[in-house]
N, C-alpha and C. Protein backbone atom coordinates (compact mmCIF):
# COMPACT_ATOMS: atom_id res chain seq x y z
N UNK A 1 28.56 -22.07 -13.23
CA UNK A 1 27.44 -22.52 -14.03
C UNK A 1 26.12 -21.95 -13.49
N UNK A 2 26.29 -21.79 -12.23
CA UNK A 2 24.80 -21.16 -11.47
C UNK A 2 24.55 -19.81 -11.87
N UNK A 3 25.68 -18.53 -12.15
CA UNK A 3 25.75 -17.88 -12.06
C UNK A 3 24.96 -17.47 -13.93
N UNK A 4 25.73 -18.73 -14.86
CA UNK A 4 25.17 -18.48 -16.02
C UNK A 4 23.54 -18.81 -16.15
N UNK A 5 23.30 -20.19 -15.52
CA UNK A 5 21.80 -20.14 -15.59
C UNK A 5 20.95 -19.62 -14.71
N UNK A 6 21.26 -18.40 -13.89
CA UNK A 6 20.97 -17.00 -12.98
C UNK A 6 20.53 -16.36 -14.19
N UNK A 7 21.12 -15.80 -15.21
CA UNK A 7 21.58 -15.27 -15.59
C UNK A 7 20.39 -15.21 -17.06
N UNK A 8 20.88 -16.71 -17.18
CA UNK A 8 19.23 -17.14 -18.83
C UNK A 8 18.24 -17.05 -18.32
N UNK A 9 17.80 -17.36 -16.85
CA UNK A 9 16.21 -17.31 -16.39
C UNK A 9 15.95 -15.97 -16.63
N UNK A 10 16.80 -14.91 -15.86
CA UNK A 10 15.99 -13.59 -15.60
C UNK A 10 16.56 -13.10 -16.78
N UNK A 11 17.16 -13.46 -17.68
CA UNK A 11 17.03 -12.88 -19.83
C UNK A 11 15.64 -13.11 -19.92
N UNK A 12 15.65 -14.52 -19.94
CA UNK A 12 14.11 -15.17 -20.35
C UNK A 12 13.09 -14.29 -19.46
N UNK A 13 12.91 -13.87 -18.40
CA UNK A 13 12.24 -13.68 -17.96
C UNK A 13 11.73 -11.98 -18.10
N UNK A 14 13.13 -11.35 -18.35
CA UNK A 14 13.12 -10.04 -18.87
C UNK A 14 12.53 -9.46 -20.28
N UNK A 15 13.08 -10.62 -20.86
CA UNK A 15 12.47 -10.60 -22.51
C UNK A 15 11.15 -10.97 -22.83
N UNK A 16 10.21 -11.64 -21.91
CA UNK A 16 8.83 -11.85 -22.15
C UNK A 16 8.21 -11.24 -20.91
N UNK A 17 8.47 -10.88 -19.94
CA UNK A 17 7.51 -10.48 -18.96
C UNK A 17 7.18 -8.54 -19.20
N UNK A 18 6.28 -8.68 -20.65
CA UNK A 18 5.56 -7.46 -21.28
C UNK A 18 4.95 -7.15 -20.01
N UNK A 19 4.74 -5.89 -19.60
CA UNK A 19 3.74 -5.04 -18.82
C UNK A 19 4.29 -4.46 -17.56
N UNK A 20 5.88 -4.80 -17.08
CA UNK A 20 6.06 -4.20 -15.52
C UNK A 20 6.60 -5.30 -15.02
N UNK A 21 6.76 -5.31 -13.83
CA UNK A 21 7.44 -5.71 -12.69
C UNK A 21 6.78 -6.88 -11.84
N UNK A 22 5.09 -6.54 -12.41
CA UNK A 22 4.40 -7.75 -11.67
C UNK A 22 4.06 -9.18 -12.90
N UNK A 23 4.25 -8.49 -14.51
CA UNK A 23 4.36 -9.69 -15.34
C UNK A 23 5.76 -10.98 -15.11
N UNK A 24 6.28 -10.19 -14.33
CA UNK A 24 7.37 -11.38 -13.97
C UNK A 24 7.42 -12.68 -12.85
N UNK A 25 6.19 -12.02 -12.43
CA UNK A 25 5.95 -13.25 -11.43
C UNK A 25 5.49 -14.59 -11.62
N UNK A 26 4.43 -14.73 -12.40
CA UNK A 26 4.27 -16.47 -13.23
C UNK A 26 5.84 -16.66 -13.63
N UNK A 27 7.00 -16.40 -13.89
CA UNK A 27 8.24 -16.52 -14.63
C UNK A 27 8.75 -17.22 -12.88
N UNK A 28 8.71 -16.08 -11.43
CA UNK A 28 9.32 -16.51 -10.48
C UNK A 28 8.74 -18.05 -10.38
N UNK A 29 7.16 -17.92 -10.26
CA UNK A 29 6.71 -19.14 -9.91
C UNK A 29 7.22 -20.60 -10.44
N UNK A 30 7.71 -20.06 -11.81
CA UNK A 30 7.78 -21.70 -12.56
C UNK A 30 9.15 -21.57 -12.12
N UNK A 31 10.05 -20.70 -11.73
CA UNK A 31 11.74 -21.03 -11.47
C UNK A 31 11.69 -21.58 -9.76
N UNK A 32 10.84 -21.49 -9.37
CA UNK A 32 10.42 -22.24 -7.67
C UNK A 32 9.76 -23.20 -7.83
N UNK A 33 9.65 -23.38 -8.75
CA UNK A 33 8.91 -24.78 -9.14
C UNK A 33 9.74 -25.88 -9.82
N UNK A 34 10.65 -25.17 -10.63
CA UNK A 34 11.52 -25.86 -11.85
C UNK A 34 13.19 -26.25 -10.68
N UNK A 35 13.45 -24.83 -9.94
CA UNK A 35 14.87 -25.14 -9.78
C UNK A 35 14.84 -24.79 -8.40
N UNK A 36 14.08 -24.60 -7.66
CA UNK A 36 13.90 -24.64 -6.20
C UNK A 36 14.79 -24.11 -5.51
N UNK A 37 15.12 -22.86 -6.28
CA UNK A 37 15.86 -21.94 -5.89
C UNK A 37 15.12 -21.09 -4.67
N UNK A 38 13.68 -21.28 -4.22
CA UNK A 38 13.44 -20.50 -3.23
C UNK A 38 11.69 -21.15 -3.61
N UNK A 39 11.17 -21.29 -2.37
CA UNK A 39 9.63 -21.89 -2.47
C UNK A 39 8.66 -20.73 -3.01
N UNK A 40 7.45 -21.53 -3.34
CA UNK A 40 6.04 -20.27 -3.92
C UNK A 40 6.26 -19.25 -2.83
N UNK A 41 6.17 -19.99 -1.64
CA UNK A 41 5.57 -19.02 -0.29
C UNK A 41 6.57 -17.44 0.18
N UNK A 42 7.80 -17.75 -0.17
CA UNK A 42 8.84 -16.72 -0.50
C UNK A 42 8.66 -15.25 -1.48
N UNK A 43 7.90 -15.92 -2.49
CA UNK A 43 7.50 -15.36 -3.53
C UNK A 43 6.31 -14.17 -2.80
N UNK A 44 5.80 -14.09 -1.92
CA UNK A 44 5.01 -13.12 -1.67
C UNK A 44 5.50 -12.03 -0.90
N UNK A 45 6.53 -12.93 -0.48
CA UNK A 45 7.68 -12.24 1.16
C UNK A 45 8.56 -10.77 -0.42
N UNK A 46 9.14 -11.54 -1.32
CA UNK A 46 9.78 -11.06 -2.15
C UNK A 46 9.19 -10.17 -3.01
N UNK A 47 7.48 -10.08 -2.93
CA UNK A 47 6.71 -8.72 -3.68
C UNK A 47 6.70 -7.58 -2.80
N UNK A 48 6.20 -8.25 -1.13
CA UNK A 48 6.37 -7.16 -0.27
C UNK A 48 7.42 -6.35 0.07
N UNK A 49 8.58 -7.00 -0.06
CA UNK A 49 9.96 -6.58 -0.32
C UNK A 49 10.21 -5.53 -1.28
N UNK A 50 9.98 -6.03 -2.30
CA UNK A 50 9.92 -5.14 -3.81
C UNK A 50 9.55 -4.25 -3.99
N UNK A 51 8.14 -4.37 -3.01
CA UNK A 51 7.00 -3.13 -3.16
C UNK A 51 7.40 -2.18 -2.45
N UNK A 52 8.16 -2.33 -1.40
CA UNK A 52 8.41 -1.35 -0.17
C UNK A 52 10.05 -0.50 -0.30
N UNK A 53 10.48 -1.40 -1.23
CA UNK A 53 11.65 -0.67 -1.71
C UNK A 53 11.63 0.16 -3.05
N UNK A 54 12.73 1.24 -2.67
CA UNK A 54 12.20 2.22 -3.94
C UNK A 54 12.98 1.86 -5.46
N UNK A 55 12.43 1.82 -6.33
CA UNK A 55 12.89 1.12 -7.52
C UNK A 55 11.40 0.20 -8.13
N UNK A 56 11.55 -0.16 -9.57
CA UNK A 56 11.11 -1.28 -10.19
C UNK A 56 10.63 -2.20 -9.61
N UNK A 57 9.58 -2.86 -9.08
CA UNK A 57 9.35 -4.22 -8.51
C UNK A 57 10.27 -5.38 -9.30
N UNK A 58 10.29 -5.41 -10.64
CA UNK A 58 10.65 -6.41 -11.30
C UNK A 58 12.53 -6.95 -11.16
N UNK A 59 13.04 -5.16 -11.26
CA UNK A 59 14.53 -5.55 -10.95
C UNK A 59 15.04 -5.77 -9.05
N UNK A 60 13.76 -5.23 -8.35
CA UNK A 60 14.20 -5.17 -6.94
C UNK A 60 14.26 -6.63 -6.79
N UNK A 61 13.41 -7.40 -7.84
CA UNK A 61 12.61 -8.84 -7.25
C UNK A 61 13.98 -9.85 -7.98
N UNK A 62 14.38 -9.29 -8.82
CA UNK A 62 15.65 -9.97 -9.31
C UNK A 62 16.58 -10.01 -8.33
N UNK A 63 16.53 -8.95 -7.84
CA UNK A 63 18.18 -8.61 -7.05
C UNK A 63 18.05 -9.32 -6.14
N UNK A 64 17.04 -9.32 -5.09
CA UNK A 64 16.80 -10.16 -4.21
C UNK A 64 17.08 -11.66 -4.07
N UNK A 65 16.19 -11.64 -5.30
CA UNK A 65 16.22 -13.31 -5.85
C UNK A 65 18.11 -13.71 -5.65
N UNK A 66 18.94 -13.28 -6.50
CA UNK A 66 19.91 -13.63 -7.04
C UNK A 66 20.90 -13.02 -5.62
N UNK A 67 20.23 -11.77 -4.72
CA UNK A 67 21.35 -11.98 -3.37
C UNK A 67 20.97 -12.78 -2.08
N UNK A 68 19.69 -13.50 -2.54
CA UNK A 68 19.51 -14.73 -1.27
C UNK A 68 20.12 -15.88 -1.82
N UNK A 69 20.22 -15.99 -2.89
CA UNK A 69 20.75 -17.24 -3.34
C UNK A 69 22.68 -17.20 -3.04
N UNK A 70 22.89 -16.37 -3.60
CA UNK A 70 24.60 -16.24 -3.41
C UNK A 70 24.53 -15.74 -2.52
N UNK A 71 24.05 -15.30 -0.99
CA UNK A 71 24.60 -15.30 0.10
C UNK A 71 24.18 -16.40 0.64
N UNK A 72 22.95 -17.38 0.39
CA UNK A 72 23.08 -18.60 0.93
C UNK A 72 24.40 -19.57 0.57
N UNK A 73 24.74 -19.29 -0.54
CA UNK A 73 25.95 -20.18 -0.90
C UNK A 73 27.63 -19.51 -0.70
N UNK A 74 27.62 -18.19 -0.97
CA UNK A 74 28.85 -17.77 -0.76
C UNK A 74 29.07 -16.21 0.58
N UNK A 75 28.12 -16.25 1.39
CA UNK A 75 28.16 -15.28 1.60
C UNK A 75 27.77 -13.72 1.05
N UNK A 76 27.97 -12.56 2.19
CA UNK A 76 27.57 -11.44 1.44
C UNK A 76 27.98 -11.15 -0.22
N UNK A 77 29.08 -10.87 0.05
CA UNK A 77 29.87 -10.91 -1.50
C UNK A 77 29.17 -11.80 -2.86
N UNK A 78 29.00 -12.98 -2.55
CA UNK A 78 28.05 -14.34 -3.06
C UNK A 78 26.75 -13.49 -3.80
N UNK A 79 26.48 -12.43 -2.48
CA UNK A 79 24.68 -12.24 -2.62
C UNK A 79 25.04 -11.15 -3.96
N UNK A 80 25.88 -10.14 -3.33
CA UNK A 80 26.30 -9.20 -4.26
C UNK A 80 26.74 -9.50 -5.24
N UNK A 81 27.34 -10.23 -5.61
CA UNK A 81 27.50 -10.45 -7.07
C UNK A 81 26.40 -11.59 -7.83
N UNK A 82 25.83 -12.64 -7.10
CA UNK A 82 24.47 -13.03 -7.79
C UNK A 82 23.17 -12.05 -8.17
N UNK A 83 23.25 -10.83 -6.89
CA UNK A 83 22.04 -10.14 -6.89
C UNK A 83 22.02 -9.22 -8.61
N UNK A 84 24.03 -8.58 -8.91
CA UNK A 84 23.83 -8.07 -9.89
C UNK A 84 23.58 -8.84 -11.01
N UNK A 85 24.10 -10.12 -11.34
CA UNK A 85 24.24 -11.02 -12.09
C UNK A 85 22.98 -11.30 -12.55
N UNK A 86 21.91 -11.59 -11.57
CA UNK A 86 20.41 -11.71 -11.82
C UNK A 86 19.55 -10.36 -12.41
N UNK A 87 20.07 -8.95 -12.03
CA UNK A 87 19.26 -7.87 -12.25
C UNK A 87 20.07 -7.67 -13.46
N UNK A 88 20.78 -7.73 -13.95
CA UNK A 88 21.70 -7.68 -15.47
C UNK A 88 20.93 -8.18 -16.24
N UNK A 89 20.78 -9.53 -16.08
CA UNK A 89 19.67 -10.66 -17.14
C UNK A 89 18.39 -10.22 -17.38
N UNK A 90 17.80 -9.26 -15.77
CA UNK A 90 16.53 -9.20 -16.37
C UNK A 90 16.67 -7.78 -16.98
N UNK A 91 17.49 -6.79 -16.70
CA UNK A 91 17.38 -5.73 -17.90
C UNK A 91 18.11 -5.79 -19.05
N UNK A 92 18.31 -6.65 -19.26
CA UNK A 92 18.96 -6.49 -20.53
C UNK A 92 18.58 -6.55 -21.89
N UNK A 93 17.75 -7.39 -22.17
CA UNK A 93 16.32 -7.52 -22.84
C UNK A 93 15.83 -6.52 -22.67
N UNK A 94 15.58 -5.49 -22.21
CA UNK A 94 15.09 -4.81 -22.41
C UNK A 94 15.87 -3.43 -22.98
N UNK A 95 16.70 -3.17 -22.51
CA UNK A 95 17.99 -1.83 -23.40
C UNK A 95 17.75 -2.62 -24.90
N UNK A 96 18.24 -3.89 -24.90
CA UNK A 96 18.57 -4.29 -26.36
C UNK A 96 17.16 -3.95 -27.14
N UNK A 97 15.92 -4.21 -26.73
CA UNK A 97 14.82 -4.07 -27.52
C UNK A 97 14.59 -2.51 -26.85
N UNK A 98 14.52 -1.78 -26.27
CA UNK A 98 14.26 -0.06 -26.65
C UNK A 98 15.49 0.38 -27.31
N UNK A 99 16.58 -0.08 -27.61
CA UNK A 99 17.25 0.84 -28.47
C UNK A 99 16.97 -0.08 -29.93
N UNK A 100 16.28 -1.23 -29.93
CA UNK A 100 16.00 -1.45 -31.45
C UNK A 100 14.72 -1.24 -31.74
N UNK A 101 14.08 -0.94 -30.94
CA UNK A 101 12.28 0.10 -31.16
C UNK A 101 12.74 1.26 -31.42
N UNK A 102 13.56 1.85 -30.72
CA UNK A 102 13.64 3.65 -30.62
C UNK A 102 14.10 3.84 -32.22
N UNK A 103 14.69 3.21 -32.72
CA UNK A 103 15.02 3.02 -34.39
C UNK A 103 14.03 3.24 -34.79
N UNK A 104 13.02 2.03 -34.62
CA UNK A 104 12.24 1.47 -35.89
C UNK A 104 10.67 2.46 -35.25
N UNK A 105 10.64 2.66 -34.10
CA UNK A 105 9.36 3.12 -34.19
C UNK A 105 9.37 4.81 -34.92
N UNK A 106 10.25 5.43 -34.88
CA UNK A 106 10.67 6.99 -35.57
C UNK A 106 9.99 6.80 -36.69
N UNK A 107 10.62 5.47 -37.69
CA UNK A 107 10.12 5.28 -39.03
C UNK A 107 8.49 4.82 -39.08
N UNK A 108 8.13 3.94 -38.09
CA UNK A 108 6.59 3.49 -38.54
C UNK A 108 5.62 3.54 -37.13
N UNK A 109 6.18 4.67 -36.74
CA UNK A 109 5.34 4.90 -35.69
C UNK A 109 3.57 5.55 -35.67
N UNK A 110 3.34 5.97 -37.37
CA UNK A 110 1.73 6.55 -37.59
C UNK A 110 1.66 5.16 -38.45
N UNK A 111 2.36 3.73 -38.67
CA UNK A 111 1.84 2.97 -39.21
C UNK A 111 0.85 2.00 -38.91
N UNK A 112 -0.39 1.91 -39.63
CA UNK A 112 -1.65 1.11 -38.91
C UNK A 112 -1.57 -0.01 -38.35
N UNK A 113 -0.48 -1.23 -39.02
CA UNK A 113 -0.06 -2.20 -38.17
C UNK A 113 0.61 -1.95 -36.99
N UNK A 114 1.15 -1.39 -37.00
CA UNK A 114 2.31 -1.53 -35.46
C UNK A 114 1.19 -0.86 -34.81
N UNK A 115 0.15 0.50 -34.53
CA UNK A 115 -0.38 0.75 -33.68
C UNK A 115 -1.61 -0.31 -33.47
N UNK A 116 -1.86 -1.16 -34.09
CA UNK A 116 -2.87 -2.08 -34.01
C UNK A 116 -1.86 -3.10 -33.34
N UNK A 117 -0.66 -3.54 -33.21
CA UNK A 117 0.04 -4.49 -32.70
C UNK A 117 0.05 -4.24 -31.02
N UNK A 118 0.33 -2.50 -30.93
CA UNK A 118 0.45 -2.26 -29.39
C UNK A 118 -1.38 -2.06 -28.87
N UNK A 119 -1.74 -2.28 -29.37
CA UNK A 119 -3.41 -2.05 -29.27
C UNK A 119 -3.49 -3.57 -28.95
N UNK A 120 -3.20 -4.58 -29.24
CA UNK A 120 -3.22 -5.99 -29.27
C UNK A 120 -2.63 -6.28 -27.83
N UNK A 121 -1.85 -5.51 -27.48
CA UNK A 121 -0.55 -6.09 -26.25
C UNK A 121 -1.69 -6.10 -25.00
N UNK A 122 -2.31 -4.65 -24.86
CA UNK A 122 -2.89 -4.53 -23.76
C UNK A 122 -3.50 -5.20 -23.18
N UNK A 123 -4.61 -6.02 -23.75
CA UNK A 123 -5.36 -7.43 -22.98
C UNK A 123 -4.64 -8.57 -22.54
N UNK A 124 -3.46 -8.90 -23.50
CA UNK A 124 -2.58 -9.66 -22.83
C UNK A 124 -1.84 -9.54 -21.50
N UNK A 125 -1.18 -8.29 -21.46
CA UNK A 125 -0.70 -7.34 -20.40
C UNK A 125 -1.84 -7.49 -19.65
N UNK A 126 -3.09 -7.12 -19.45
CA UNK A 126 -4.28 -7.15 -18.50
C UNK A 126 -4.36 -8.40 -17.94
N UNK A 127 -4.54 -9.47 -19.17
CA UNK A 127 -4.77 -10.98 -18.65
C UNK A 127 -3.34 -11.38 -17.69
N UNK A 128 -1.99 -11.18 -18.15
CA UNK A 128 -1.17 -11.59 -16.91
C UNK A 128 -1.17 -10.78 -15.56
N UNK A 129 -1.44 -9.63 -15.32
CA UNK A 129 -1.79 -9.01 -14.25
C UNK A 129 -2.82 -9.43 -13.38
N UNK A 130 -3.77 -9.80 -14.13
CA UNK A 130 -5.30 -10.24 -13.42
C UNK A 130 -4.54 -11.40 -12.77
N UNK A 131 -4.12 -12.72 -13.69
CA UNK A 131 -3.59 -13.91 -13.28
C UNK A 131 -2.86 -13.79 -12.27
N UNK A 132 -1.87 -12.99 -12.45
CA UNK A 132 -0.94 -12.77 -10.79
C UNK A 132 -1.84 -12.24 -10.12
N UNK A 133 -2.73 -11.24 -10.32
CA UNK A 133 -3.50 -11.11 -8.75
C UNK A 133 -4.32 -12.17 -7.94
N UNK A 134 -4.92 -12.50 -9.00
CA UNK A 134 -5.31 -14.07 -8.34
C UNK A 134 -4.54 -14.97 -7.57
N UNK A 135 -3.11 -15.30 -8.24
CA UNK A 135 -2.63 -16.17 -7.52
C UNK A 135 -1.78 -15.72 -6.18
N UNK A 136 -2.16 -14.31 -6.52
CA UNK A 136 -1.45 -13.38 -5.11
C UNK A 136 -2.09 -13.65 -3.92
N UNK A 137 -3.49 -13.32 -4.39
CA UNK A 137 -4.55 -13.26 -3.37
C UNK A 137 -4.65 -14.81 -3.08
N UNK A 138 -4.58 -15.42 -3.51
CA UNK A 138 -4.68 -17.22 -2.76
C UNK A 138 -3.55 -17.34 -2.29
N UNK A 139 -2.31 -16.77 -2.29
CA UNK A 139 -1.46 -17.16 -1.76
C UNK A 139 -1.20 -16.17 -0.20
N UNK A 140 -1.45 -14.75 -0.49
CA UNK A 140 -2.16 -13.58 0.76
C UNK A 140 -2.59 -14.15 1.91
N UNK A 141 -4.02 -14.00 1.15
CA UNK A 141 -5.36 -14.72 1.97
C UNK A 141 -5.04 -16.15 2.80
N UNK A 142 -3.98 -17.03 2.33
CA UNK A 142 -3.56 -18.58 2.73
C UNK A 142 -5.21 -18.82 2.52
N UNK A 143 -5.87 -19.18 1.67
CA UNK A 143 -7.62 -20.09 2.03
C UNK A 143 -7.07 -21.45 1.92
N UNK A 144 -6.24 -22.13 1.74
CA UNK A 144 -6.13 -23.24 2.12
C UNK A 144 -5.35 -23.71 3.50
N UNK A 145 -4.80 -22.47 3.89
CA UNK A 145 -4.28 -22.69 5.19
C UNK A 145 -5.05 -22.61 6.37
N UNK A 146 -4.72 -21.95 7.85
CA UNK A 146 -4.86 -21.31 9.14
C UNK A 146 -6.34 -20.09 8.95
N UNK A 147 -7.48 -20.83 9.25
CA UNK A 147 -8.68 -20.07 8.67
C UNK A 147 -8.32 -18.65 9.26
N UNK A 148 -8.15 -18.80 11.21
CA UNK A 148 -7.56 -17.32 11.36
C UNK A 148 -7.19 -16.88 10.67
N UNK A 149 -5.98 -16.97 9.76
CA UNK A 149 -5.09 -15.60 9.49
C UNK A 149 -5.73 -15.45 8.25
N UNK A 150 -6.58 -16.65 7.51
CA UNK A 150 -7.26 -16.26 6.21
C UNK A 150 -8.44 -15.07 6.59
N UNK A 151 -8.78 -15.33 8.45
CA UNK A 151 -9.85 -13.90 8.20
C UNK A 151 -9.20 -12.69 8.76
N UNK A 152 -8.14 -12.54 9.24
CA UNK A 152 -7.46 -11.81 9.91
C UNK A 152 -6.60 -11.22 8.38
N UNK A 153 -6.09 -11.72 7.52
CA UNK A 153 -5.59 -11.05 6.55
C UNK A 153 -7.01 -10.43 5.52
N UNK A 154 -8.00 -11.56 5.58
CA UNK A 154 -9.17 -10.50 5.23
C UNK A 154 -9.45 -9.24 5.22
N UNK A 155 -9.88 -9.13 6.60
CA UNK A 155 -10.13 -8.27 7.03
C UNK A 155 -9.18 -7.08 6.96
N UNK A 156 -8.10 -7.16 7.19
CA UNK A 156 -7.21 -6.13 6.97
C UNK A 156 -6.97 -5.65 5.58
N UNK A 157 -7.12 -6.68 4.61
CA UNK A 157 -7.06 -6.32 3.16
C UNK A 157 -8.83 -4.98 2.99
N UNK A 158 -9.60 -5.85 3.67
CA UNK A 158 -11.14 -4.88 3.45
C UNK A 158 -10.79 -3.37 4.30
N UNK A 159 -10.05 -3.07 4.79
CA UNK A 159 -10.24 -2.09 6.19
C UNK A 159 -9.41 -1.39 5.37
N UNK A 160 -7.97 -1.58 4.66
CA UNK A 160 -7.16 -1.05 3.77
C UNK A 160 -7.95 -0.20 2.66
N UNK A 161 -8.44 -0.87 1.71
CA UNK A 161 -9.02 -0.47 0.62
C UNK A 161 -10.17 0.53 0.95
N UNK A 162 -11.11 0.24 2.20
CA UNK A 162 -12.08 0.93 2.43
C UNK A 162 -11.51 2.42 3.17
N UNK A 163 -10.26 2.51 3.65
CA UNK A 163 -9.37 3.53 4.33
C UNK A 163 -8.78 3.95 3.16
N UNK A 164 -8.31 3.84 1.83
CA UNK A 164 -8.04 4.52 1.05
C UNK A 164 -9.03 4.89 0.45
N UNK A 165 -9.92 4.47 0.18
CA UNK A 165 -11.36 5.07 -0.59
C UNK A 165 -11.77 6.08 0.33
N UNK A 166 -11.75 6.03 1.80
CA UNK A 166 -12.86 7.14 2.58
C UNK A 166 -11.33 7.92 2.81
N UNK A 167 -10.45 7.79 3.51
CA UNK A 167 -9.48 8.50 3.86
C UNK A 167 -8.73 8.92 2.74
N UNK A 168 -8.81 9.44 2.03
CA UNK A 168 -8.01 9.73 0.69
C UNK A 168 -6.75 10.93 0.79
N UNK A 169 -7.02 11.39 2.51
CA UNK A 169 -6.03 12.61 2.76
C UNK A 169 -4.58 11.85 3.21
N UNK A 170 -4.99 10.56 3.74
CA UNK A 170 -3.81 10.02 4.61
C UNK A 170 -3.06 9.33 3.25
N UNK A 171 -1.42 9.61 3.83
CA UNK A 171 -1.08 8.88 2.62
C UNK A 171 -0.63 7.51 2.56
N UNK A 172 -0.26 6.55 1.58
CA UNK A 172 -0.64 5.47 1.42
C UNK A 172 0.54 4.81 2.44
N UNK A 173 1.63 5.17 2.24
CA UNK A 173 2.21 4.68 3.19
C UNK A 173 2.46 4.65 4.80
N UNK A 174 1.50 5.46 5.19
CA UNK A 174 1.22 4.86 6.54
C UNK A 174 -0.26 3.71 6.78
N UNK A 175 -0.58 3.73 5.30
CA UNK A 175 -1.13 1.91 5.46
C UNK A 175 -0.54 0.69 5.66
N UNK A 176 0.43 0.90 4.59
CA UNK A 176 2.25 0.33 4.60
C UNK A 176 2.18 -0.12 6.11
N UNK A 177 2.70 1.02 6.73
CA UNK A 177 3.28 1.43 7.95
C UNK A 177 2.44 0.09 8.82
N UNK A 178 1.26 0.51 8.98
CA UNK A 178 0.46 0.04 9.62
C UNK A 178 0.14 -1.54 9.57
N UNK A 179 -0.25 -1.79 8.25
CA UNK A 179 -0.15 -3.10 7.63
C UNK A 179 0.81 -4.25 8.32
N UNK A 180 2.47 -3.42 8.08
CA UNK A 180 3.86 -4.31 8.22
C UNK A 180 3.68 -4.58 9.89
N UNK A 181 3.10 -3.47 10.69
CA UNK A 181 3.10 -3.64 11.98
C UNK A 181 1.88 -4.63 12.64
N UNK A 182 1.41 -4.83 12.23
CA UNK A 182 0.41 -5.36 12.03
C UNK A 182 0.07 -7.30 11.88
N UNK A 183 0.79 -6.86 10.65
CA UNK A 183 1.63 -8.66 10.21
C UNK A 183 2.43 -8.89 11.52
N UNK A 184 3.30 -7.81 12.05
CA UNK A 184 4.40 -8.65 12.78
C UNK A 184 3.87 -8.87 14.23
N UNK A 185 2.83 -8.14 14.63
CA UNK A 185 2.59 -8.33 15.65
C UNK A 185 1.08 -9.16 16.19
N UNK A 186 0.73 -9.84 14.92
CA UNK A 186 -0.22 -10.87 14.59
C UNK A 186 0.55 -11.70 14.36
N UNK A 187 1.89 -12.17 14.23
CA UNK A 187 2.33 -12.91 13.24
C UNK A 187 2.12 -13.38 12.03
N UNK A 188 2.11 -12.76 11.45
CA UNK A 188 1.19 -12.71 9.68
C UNK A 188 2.03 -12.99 9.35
């Protein structure tokens, strides 16, 4: 039964989270909220995860999701077959709707409604992105937690951004690099 309602969240979650990999995160939040399958605070552990692995944020963040859960309960095997079980649900919704666009857009793809419809998407798409960054950054930053690490992750967030703006030769992942080492040896 776990495996089926694994399975409807990340449909549901595949089938409305328009824009990428990071529209799926208000979707994680309310399933850590709803079925306490894994706390908010996980949820940031599981972007950095996502982010650092190569692939999709959205399906890395599934797989994860669905192989901490079945290896908490059944072991490796457990993880492996929840992890696919969960990344199935969330692409699947999506094959089913690009092969029933790839149809229909051939036929009304110079039509004024439909390009006024995907003209419509974008602010929405903008507004859930903005929203997850916000609740990224309060959850990052901890400002309701350990003021240290709220200025200690500060600061490192300002030193980052200002090192990719002036340093534009170095590449991004030895910010990565630096960052992860950084957290661990601050305990971040």
């Amino acid at each position: 039964m776990m495996l089926v309602r694994l399975f409807l969240e990340f449909f549901k979650t595949g089938l409305f989270a328009v824009g990428g990999g990071l529209a799926t995160i208000p979707f994680l939040y309310e399933m850590a909220d709803k079925y306490k399958w894994f706390d908010r605070e996980l949820i940031a552990d599981m972007i950095a995860v996502s982010e650092a692995t190569p692939g999709p944020i959205g399906v890395n963040m599934a797989t994860y999701t669905g192989f901490s859960i079945g290896y908490g309960e059944y072991g490796v095997l457990g993880g492996v077959l929840y992890g696919i079980i969960t990344t199935l649900g969330l692409v699947t919704p999506s094959i089913i709707v690009v092969l029933i666009i790839a149809k229909a857009l051939d036929v009304y793809k110079s039509n004024p409604l439909v390009q006024s419809a995907f003209y419509s998407l974008r602010p929405a798409v903008s507004g859930l992105i903005c929203a997850v960054a916000i609740s990224l950054a309060t959850e990052t930053f901890n400002f309701s937690g350990d003021i240290k690490i709220s200025i200690i992750t500060s600061v490192m967030f300002i030193l980052s951004v200002l090192g990719v703006f002036k340093l534009k030769k170095i590449h991004p992942i030895l910010f990565i690099l630096v960052g992860a080492v950084l957290g661990v040896v601050l305990g971040l």
